[in-house]
N, C-alpha and C. Protein backbone atom coordinates (compact mmCIF):
# COMPACT_ATOMS: atom_id res chain seq x y z
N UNK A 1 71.90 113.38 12.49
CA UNK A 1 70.94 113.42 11.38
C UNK A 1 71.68 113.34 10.05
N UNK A 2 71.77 112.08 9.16
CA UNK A 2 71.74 112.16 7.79
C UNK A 2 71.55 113.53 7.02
N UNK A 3 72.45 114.05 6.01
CA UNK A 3 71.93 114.81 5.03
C UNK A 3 70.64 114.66 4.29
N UNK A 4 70.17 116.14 3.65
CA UNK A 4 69.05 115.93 3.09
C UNK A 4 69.71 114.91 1.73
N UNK A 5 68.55 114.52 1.18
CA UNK A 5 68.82 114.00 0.19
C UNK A 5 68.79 115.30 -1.15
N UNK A 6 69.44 115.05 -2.40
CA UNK A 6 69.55 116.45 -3.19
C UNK A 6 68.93 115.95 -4.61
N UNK A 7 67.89 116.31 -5.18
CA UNK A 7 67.10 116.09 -6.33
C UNK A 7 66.77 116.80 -7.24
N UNK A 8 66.97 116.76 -8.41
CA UNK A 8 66.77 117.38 -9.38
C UNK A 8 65.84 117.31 -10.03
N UNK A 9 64.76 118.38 -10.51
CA UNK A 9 63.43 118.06 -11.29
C UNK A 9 64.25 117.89 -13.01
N UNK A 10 62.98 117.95 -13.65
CA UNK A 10 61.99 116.53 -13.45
C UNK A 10 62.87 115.25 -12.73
N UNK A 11 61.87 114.62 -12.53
CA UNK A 11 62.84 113.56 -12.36
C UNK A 11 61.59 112.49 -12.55
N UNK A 12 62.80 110.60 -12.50
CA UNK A 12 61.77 109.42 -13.35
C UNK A 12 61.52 109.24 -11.79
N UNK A 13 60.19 108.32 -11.90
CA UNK A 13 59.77 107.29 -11.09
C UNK A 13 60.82 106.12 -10.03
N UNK A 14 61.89 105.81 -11.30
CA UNK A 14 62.58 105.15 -10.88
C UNK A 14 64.07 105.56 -9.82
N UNK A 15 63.99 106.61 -10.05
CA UNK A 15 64.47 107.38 -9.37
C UNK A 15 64.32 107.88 -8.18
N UNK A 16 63.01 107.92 -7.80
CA UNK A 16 61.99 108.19 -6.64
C UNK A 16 62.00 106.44 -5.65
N UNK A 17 62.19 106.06 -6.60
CA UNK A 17 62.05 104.40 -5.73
C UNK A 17 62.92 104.71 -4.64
N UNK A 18 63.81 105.09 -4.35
CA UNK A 18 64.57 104.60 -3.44
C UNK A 18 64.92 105.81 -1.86
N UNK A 19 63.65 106.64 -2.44
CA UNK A 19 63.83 107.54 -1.14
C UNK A 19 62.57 106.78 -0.31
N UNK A 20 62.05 106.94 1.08
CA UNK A 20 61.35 106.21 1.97
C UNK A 20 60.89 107.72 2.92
N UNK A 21 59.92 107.46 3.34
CA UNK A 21 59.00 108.11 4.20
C UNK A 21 59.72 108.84 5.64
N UNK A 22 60.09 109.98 5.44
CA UNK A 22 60.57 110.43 6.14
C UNK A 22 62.06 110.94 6.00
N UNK A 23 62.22 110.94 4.85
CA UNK A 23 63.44 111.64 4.09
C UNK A 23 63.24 112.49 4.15
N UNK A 24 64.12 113.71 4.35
CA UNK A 24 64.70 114.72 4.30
C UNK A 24 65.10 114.99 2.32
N UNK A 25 64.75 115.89 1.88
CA UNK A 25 64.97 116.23 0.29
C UNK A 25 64.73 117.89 0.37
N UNK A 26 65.81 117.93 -1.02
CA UNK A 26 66.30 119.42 -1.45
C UNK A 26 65.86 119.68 -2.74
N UNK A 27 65.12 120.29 -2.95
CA UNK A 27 64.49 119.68 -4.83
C UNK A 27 65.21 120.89 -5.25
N UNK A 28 65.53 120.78 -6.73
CA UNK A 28 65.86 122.26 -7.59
C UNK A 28 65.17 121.46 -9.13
N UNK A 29 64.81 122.48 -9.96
CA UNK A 29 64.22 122.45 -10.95
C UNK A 29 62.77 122.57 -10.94
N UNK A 30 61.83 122.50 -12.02
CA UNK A 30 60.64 123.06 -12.16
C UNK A 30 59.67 122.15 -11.67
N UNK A 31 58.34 122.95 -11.48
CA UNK A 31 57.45 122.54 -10.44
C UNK A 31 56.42 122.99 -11.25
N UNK A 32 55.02 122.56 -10.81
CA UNK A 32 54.14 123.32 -11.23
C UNK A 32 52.72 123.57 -10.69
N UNK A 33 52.43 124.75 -10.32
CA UNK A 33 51.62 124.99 -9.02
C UNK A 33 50.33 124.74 -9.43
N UNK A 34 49.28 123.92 -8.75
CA UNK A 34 48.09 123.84 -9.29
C UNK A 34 47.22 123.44 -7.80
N UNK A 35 46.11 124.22 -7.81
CA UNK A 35 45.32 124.27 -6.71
C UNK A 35 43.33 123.78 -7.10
N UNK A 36 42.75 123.86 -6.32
CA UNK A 36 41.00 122.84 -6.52
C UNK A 36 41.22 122.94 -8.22
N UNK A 37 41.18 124.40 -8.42
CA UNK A 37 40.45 124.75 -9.73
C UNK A 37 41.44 124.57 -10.76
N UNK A 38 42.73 124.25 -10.60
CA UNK A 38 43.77 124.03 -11.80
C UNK A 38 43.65 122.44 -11.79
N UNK A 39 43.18 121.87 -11.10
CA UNK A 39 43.15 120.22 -10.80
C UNK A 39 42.04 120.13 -11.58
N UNK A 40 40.75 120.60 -11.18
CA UNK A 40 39.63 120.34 -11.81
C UNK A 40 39.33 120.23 -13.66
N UNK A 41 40.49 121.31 -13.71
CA UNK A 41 40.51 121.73 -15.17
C UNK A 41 41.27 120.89 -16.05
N UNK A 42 42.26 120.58 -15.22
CA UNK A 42 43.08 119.35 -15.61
C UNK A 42 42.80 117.88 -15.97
N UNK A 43 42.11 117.38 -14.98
CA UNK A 43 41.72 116.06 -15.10
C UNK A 43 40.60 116.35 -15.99
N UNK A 44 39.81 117.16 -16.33
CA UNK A 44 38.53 117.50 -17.59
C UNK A 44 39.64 117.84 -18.63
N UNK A 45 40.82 118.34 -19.15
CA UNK A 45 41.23 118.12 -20.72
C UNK A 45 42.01 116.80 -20.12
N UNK A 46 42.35 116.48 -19.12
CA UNK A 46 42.56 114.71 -19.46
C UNK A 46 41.55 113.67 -20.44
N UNK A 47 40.59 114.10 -20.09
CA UNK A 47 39.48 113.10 -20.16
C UNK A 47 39.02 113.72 -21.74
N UNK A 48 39.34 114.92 -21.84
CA UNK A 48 38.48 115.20 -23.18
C UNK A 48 39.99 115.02 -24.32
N UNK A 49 40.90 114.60 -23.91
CA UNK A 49 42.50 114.00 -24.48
C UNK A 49 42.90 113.07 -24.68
N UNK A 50 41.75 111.68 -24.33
CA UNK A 50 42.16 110.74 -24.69
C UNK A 50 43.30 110.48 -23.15
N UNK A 51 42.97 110.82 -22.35
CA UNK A 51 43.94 110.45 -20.95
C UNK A 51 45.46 111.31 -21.17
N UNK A 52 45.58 112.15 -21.92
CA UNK A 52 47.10 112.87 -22.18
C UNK A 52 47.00 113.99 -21.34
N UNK A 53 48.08 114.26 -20.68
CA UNK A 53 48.51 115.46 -19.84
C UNK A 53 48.62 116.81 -20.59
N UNK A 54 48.22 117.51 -20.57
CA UNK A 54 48.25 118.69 -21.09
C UNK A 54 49.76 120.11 -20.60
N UNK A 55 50.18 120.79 -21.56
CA UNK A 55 51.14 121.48 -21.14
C UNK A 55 52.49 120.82 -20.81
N UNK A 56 52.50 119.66 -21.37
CA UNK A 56 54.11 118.74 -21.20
C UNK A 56 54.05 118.69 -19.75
N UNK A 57 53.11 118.98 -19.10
CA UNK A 57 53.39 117.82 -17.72
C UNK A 57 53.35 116.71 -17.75
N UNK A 58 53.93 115.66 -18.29
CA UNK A 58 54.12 114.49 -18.07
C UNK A 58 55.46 114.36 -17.24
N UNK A 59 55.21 113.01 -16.27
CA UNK A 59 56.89 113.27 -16.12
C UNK A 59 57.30 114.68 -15.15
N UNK A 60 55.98 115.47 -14.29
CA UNK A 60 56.68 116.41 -13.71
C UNK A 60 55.81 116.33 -12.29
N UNK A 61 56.39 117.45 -11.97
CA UNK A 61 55.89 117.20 -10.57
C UNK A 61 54.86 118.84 -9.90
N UNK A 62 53.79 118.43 -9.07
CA UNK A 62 52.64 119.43 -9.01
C UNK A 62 53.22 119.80 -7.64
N UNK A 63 53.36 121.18 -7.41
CA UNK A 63 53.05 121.93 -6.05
C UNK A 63 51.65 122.77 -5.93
N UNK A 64 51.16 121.65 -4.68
CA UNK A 64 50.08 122.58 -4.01
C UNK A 64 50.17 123.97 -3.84
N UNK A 65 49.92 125.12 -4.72
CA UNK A 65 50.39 126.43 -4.04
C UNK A 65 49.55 127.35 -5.01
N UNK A 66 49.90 128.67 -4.28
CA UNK A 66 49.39 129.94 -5.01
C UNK A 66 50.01 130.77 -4.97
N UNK A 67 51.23 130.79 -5.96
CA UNK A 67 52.05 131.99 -5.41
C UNK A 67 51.37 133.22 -5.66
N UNK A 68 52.07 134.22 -4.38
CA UNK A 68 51.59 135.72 -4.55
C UNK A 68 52.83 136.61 -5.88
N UNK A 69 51.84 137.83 -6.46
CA UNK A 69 53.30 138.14 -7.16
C UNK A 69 54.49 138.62 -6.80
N UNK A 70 55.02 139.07 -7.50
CA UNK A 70 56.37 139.37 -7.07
C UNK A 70 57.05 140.11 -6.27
N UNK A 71 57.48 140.15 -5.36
CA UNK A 71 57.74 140.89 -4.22
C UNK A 71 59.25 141.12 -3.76
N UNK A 72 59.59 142.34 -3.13
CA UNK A 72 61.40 142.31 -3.02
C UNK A 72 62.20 141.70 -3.49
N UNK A 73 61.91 141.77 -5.17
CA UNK A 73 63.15 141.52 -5.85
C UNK A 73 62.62 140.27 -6.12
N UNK A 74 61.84 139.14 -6.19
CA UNK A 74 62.10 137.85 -6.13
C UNK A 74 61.04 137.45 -7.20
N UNK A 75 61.04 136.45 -7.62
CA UNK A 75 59.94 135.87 -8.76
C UNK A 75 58.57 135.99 -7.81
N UNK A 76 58.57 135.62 -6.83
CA UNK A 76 57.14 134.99 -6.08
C UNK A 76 57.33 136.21 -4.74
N UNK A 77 56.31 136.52 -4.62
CA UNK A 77 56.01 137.42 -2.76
C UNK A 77 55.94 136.27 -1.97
N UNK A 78 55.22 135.47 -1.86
CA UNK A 78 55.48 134.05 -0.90
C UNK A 78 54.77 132.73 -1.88
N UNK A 79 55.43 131.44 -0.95
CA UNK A 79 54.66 130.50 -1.77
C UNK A 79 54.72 129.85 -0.83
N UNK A 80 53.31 129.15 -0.35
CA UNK A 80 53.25 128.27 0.73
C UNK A 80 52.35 127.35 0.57
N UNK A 81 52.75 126.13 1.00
CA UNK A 81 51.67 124.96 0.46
C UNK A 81 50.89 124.97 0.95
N UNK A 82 49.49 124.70 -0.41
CA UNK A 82 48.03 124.17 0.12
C UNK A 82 47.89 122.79 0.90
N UNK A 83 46.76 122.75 2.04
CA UNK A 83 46.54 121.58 2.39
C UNK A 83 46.02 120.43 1.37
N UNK A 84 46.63 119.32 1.44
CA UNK A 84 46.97 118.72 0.09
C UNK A 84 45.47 118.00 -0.01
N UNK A 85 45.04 117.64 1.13
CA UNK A 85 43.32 116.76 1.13
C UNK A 85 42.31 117.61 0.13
N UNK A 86 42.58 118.61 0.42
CA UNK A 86 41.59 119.47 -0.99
C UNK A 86 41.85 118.78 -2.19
N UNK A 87 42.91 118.24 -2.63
CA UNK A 87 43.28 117.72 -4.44
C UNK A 87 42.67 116.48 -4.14
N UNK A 88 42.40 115.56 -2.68
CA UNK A 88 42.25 114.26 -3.19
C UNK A 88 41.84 113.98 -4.55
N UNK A 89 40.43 114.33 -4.64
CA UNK A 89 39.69 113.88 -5.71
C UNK A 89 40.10 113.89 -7.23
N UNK A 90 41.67 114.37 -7.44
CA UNK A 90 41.55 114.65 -8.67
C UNK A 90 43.37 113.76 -8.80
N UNK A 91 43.33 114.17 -7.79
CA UNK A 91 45.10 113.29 -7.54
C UNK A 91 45.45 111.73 -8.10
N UNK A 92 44.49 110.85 -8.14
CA UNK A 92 44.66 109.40 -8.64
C UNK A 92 44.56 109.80 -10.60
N UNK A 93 43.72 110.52 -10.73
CA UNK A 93 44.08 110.37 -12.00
C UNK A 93 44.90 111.38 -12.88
N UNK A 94 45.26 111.88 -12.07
CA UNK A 94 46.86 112.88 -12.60
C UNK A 94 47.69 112.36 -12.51
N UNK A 95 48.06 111.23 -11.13
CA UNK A 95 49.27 110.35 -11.66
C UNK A 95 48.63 109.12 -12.40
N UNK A 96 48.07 108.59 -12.58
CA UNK A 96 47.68 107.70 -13.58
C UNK A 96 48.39 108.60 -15.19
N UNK A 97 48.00 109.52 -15.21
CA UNK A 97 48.07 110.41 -16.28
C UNK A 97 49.51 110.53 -16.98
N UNK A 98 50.36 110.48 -15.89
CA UNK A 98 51.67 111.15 -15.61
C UNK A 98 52.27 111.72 -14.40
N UNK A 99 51.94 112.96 -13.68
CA UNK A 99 52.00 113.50 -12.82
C UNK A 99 53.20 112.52 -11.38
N UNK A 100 54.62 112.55 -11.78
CA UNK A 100 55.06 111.72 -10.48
C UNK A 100 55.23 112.01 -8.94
N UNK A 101 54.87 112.76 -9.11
CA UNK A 101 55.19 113.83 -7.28
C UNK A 101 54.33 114.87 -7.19
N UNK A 102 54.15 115.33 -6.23
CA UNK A 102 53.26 116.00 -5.57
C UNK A 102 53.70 117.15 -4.21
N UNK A 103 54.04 118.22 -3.74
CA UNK A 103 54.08 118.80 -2.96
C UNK A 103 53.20 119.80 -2.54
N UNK A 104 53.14 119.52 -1.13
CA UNK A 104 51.75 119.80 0.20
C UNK A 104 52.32 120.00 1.56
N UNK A 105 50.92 119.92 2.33
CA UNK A 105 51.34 119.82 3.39
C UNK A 105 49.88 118.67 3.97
N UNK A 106 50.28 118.03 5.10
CA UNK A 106 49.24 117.61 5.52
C UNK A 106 48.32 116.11 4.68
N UNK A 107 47.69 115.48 5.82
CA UNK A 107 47.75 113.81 5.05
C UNK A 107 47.24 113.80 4.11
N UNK A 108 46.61 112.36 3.50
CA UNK A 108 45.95 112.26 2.30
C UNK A 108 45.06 111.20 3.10
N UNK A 109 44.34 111.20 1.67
CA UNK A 109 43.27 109.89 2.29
C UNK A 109 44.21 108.65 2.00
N UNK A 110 43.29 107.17 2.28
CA UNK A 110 43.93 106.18 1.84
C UNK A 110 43.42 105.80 0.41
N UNK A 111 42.51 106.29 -0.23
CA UNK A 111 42.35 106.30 -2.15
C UNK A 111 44.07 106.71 -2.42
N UNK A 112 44.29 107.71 -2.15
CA UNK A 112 45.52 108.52 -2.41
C UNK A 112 46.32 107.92 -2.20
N UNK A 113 46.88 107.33 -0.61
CA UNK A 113 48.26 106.60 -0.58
C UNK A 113 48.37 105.52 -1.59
N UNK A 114 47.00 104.71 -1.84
CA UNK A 114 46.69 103.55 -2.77
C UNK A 114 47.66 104.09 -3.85
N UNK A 115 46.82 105.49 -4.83
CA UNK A 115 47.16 105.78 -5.90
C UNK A 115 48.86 106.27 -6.21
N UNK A 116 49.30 106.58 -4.53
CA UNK A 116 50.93 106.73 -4.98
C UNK A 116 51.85 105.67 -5.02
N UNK A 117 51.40 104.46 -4.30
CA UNK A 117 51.73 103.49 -4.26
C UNK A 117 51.80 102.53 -5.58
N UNK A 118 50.56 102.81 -6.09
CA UNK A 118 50.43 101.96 -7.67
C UNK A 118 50.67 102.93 -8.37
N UNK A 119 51.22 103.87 -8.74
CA UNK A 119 52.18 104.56 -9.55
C UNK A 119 53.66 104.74 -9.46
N UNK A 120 54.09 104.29 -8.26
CA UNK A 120 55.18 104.72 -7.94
C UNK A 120 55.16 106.00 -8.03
N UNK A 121 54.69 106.96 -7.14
CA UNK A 121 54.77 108.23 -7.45
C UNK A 121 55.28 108.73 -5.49
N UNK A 122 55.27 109.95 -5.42
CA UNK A 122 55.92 110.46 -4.33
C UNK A 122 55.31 112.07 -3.77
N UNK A 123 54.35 111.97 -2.58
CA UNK A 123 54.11 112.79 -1.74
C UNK A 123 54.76 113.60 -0.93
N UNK A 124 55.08 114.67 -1.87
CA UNK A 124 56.30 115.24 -0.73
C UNK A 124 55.37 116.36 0.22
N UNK A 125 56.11 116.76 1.80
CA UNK A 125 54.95 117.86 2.56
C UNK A 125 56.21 118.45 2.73
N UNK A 126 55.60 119.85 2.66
CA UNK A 126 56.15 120.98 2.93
C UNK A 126 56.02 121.94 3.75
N UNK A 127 56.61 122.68 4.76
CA UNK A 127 56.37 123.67 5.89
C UNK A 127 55.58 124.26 5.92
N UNK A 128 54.33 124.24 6.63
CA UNK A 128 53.65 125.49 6.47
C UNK A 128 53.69 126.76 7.85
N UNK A 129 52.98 127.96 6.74
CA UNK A 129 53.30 128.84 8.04
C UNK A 129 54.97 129.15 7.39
N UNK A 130 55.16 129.04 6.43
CA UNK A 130 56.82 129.65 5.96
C UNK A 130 56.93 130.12 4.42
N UNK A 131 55.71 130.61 4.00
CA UNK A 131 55.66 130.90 2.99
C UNK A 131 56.79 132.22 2.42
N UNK A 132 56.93 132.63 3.03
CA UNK A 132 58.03 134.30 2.63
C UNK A 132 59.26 133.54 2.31
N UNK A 133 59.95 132.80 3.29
CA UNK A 133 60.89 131.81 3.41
C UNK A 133 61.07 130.76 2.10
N UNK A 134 59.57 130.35 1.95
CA UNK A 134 60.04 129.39 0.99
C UNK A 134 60.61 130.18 -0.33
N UNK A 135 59.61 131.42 -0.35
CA UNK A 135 59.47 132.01 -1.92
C UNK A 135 61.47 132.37 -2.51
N UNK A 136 61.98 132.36 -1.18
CA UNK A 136 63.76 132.55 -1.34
C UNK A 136 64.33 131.93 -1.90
N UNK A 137 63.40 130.27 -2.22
CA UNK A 137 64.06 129.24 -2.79
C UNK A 137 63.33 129.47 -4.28
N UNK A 138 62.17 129.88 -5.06
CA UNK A 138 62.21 130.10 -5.74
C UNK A 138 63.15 131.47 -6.86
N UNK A 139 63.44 130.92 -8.12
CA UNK A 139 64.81 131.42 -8.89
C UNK A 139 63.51 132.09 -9.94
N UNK A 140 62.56 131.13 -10.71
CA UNK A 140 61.83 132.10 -11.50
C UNK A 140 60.73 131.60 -11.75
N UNK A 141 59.50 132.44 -12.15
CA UNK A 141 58.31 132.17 -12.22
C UNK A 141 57.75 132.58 -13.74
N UNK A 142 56.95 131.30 -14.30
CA UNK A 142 56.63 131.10 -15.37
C UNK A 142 54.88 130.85 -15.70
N UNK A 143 54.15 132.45 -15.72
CA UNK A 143 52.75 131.07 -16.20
C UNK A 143 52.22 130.59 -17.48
N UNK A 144 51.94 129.18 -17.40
CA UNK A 144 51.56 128.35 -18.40
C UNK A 144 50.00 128.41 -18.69
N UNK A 145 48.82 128.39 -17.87
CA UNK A 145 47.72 128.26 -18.27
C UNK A 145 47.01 128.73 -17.25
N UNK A 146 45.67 129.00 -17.84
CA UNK A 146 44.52 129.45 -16.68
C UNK A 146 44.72 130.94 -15.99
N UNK A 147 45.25 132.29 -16.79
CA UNK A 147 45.46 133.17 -16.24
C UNK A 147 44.31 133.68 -15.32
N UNK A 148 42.99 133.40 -15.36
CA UNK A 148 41.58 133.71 -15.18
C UNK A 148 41.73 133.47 -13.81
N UNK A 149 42.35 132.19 -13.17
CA UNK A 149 41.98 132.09 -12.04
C UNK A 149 43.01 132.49 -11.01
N UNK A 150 43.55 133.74 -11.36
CA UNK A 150 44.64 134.56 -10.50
C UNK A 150 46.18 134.00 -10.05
N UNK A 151 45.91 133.63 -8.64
CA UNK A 151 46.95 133.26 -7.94
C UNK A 151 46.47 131.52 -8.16
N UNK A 152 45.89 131.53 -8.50
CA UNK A 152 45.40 129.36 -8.68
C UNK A 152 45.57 129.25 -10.00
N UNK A 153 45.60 129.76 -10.79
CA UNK A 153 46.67 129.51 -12.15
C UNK A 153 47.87 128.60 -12.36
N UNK A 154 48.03 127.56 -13.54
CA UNK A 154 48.92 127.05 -13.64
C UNK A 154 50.09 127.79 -13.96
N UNK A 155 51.58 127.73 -13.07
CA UNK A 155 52.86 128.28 -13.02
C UNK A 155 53.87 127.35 -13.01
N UNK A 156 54.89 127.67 -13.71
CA UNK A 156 56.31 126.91 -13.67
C UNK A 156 56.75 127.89 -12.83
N UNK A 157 56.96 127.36 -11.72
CA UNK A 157 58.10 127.83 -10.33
C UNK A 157 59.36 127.08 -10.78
N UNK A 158 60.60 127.48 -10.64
CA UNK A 158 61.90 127.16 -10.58
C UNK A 158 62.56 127.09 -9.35
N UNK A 159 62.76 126.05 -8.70
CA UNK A 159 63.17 126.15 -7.75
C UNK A 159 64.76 125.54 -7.38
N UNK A 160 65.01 126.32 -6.18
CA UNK A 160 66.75 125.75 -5.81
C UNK A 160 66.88 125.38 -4.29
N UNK A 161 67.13 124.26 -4.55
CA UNK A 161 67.36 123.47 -2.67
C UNK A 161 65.82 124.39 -2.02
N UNK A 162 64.71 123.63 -2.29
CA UNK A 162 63.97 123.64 -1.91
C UNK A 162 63.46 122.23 -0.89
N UNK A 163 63.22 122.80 0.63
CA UNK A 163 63.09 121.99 1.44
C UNK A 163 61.84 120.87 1.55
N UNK A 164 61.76 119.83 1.49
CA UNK A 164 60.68 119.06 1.74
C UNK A 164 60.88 117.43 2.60
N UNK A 165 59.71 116.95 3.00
CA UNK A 165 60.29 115.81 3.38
C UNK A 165 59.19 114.81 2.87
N UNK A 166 59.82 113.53 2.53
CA UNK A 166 59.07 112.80 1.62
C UNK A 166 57.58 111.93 2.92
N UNK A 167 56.42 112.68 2.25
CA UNK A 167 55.17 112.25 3.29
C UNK A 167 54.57 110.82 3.15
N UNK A 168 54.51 110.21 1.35
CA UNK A 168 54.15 108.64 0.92
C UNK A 168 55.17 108.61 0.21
N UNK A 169 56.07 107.25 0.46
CA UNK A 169 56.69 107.26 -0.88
C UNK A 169 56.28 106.58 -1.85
N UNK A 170 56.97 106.03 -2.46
CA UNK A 170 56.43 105.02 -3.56
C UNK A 170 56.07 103.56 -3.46
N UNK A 171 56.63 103.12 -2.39
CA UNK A 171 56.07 101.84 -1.44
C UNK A 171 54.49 102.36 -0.88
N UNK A 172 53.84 103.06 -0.62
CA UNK A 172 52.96 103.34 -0.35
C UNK A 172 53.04 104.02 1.39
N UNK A 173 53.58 103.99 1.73
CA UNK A 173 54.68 104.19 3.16
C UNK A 173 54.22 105.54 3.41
N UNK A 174 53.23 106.10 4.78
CA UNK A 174 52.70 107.31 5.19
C UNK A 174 53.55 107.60 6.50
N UNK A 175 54.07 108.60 6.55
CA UNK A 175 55.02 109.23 7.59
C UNK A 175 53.53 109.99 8.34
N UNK A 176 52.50 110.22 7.57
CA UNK A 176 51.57 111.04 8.83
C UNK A 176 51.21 109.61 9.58
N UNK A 177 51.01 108.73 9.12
CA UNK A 177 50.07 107.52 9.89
C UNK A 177 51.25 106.58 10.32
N UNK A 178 52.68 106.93 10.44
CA UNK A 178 53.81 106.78 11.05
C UNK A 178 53.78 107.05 12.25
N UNK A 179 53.69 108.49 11.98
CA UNK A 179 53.71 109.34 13.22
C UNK A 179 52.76 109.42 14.12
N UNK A 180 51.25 108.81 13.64
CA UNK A 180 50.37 108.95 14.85
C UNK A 180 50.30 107.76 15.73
N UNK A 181 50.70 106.27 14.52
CA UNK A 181 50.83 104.99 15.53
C UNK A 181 52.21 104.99 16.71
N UNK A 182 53.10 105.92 16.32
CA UNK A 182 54.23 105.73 17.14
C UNK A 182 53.93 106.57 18.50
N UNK A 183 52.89 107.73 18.40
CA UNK A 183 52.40 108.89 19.11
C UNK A 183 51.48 107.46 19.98
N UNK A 184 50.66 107.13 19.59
CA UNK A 184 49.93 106.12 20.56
C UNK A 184 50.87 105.18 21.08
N UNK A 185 51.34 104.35 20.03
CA UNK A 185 52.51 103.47 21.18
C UNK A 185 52.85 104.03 22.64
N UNK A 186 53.42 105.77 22.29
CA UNK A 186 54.38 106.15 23.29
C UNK A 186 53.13 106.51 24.64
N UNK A 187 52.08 106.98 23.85
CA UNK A 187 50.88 107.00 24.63
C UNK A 187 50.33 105.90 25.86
N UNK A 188 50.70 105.07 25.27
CA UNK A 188 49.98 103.82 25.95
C UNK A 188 50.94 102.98 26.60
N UNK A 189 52.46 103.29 26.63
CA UNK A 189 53.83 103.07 27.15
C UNK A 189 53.38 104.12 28.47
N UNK A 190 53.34 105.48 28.61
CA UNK A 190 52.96 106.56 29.35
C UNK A 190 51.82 105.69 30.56
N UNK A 191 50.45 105.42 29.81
CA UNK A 191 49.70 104.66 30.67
C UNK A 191 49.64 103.88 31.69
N UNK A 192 50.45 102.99 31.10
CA UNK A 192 50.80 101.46 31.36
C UNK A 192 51.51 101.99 32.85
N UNK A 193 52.57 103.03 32.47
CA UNK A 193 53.87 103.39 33.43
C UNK A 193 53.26 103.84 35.05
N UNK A 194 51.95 104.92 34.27
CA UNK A 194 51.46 105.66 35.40
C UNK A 194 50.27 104.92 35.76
N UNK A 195 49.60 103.72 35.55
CA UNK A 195 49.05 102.71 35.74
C UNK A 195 49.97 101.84 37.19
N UNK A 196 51.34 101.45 36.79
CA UNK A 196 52.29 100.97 37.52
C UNK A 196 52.82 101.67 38.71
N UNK A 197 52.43 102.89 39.11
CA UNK A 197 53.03 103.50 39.59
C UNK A 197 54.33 104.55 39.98
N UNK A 198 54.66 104.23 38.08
CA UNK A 198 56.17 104.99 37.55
C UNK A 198 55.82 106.58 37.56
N UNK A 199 56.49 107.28 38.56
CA UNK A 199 56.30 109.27 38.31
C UNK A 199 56.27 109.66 37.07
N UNK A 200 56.96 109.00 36.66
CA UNK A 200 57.18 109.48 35.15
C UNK A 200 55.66 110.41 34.54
């Protein structure tokens, strides 16, 4: 197995070009957690902004999450990604907006792969079920907006060699719909075999 790949936030578009679906990546630098109701709120001062990103997110990158507070010593008690299909609806025009990356877990629609594809932007998924774990990789926690809506509040997380693997890249390239045509291939290889009479 190849090393992960090692990335530094923010980071450009052009930069993102050249990782592919199913990379292995280590992110460090800032993030910023936004869940239904930080999305919702977002793309509404988009729109009432003349299309401008609000809070110098331009140019940065959104984690699906809610961190809990602070717990044994650490900025975050856990942080574990939201299932990312909840943001569809608000996801095409955050990267239109700016917004180049994204971290989740779990597919997207095809509006979405469309929209990472014609942005050059980048779907990263993240472990779930490892939230305590991940929060180890966060260094410090910052909130920026929306204190009202608790743990779904916009936050600058800081993060260091934080694990992910790239889910769309910027080719438009889906590692979930990778993985299910190769799952049938092997499926129907299986068939064919025990069709033939192979024990297998």
């Amino acid at each position: 197995m190849p090393d992960p790949y090692t990335l530094t936030l923010p980071i450009t578009r052009a930069k993102l070009a050249s990782l592919r679906a199913g990379d292995e990546v280590m992110l460090s630098g800032p993030v910023y957690t936004a869940r239904d109701a930080t999305h919702a709120r977002l793309v509404a001062e988009i729109a009432a902004h003349g299309g401008v990103l609000p809070y110098g997110l331009d140019g940065q990158t959104l984690f699906y999450a809610g961190p809990t507070p602070p717990a044994a010593m650490r900025p975050a008690g856990s942080v574990g990604p939201t299932t990312a299909k909840r943001m569809d609806a608000w996801t095409p025009p955050l990267l239109l907006a700016g917004i180049v990356a994204a971290i989740g877990k779990g597919v997207r629609s095809e509006s979405v792969r469309e929209a990472f594809a014609s942005t050059g932007s980048v779907y990263f998924a993240a472990v779930g079920g490892s939230a305590a774990l991940l929060a180890t990789r966060v260094s410090a926690s910052t909130p920026v907006a929306y204190p009202d809506l608790g743990t779904e509040a916009l936050v600058r997380l800081d993060l260091v060699d934080f694990p992910v693997v790239v889910a769309i890249d910027s080719c438009g390239n889906d590692l979930y719909a990778q993985a299910a045509s190769e799952w049938r291939r092997a499926l129907a290889a299986f068939d064919t075999a025990q069709q033939n009479g192979d024990p297998r």
